[in-house]
N, C-alpha and C. Protein backbone atom coordinates (compact mmCIF):
# COMPACT_ATOMS: atom_id res chain seq x y z
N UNK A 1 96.56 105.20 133.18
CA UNK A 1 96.26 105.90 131.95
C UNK A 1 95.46 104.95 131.06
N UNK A 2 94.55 105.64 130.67
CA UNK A 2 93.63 104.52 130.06
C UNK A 2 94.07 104.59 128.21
N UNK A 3 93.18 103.95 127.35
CA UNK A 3 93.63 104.04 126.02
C UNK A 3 93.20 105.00 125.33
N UNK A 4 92.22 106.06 125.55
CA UNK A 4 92.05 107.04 124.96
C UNK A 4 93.03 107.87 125.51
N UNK A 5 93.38 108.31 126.73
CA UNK A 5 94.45 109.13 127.03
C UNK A 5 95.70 109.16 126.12
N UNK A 6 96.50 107.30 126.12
CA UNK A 6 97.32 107.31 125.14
C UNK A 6 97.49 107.79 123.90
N UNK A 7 96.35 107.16 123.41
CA UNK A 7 95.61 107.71 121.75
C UNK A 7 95.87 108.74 121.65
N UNK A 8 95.59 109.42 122.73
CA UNK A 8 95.13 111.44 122.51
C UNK A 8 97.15 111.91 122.58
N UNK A 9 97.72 111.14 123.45
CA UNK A 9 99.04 111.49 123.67
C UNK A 9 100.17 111.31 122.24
N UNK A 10 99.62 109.98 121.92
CA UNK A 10 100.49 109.65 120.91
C UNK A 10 99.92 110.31 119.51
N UNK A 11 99.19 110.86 119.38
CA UNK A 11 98.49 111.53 118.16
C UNK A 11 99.06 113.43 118.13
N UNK A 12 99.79 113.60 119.33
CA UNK A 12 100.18 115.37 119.32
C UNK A 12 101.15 114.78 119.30
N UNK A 13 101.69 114.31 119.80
CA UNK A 13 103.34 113.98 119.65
C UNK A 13 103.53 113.60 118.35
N UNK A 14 103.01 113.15 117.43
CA UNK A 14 103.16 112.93 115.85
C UNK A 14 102.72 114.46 115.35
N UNK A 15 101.77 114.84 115.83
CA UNK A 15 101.63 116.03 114.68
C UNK A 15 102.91 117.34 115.38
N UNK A 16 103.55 116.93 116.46
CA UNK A 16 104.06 118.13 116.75
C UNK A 16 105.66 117.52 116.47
N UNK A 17 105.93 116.49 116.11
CA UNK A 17 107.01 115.91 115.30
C UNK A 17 106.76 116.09 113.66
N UNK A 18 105.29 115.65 113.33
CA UNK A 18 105.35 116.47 111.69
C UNK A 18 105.35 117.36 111.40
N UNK A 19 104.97 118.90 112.33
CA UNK A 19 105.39 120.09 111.97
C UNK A 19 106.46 120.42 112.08
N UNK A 20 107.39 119.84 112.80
CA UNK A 20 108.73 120.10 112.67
C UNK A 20 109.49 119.89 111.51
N UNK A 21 109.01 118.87 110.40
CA UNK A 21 109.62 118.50 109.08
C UNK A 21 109.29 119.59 108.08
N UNK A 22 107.81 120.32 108.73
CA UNK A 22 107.31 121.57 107.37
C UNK A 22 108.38 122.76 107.81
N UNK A 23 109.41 122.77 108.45
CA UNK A 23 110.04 124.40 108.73
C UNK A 23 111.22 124.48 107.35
N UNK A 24 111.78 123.69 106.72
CA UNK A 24 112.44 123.86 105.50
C UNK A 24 111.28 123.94 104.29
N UNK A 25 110.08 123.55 103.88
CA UNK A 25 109.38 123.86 103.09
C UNK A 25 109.43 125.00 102.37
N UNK A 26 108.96 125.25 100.91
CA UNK A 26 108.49 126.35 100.50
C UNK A 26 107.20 126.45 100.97
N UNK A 27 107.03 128.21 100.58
CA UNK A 27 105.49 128.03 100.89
C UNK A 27 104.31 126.98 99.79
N UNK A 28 104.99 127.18 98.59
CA UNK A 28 104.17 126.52 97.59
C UNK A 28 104.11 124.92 97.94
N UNK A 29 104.79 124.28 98.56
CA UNK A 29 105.03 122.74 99.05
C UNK A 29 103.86 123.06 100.24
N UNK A 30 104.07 123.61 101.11
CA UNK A 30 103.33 123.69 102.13
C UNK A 30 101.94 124.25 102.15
N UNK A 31 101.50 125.02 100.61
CA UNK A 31 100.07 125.30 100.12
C UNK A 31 99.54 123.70 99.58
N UNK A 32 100.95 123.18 98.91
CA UNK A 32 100.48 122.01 98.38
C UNK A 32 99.47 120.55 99.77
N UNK A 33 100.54 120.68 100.79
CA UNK A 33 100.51 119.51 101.63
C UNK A 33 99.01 120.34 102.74
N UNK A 34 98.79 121.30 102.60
CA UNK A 34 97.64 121.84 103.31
C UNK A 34 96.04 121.70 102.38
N UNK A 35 96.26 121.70 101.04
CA UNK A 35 95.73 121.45 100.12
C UNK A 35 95.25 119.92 100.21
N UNK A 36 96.06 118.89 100.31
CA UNK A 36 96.03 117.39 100.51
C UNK A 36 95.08 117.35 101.56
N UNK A 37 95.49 117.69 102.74
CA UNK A 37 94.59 117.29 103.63
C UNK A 37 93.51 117.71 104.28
N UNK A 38 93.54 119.24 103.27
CA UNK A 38 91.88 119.20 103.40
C UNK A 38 91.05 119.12 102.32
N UNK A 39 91.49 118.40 101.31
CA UNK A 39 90.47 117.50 99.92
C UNK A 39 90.14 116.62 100.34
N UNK A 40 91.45 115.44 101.43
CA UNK A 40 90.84 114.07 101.88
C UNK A 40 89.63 114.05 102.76
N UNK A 41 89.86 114.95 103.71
CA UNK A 41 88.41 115.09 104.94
C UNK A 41 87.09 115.73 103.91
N UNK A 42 87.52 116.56 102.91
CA UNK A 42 86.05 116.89 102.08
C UNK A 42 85.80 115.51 101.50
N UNK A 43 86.87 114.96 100.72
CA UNK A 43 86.70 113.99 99.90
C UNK A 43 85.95 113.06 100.66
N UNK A 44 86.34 112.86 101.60
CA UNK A 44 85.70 112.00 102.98
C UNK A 44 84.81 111.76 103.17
N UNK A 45 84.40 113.30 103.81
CA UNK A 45 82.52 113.69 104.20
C UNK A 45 81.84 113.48 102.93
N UNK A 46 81.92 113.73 102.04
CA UNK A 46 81.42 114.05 101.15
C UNK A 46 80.46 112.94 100.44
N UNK A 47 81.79 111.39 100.58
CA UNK A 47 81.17 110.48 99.95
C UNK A 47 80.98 109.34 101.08
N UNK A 48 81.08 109.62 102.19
CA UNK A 48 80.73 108.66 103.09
C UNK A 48 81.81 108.16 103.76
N UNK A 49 83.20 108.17 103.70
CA UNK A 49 84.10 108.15 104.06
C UNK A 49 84.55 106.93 103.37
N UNK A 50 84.50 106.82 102.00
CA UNK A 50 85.34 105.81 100.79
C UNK A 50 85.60 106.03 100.68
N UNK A 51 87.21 105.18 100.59
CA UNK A 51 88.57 105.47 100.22
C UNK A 51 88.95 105.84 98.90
N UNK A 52 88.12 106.03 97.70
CA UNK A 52 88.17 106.80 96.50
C UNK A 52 87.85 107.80 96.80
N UNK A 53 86.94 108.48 97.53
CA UNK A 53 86.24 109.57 97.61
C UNK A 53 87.79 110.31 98.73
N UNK A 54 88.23 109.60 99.23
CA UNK A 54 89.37 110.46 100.45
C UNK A 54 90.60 110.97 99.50
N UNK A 55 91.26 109.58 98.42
CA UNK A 55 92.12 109.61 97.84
C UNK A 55 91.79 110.69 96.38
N UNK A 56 91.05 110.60 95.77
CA UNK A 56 90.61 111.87 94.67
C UNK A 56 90.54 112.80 95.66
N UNK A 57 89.62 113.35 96.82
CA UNK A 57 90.03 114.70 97.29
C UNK A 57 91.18 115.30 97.67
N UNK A 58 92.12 114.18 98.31
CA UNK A 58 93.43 114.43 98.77
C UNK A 58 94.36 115.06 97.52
N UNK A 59 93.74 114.17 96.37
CA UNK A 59 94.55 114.30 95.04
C UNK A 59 94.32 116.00 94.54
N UNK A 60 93.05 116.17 94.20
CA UNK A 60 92.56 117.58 93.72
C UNK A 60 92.97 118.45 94.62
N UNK A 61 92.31 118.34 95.82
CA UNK A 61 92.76 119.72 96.66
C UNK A 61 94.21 120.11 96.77
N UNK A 62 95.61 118.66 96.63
CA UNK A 62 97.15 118.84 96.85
C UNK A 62 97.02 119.90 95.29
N UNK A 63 96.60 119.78 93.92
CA UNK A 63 96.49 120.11 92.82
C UNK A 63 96.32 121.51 92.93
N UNK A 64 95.44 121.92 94.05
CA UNK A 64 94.65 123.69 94.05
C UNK A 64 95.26 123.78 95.14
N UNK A 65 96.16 123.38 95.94
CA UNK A 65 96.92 124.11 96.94
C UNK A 65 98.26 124.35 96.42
N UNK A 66 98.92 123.32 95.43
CA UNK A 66 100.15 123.52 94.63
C UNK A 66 99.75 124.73 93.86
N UNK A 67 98.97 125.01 93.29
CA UNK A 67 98.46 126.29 92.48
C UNK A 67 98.66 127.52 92.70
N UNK A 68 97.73 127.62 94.13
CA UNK A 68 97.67 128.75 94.57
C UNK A 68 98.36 129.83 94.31
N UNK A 69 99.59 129.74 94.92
CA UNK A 69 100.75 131.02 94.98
C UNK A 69 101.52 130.54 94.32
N UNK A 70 101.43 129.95 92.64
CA UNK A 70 102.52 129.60 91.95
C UNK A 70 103.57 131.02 91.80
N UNK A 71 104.79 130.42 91.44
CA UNK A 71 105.37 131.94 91.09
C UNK A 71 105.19 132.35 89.76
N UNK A 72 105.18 133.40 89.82
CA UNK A 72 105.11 133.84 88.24
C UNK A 72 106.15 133.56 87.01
N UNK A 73 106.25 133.44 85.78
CA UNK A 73 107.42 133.01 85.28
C UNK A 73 107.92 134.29 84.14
């Protein structure tokens, strides 16, 4: 097994161990944490892949995914 194989192995086995932590979530937590990580990859592309540019998108987009489906009060 070479090291990309591993890579590729040990990278689903984390995301299919971190979806297992989102099944108690609300949905609004889970608009939030879907929100995060796709501001960081815009934030990303966007500015060249600087770590201000990842961390402000991660920040804003968690902001407009917490939003979304607030409940009403």
């Amino acid at each position: 097994m070479n090291t990309k194989q591993l890579t590729a192995r040990i990278a689903i086995a984390s995301a299919l161990l971190g979806l297992g932590a989102c099944s108690s979530m609300s949905q609004q937590d889970k608009n939030t944490a879907i929100g995060a990580g796709v501001g960081a990859v815009a934030g990303s592309v966007l500015t060249g892949g600087s770590t201000a540019g990842t961390v402000g998108g991660a920040a804003v987009g968690g902001v407009i995914g917490n939003q979304v489906n607030k409940p009403r009060r």
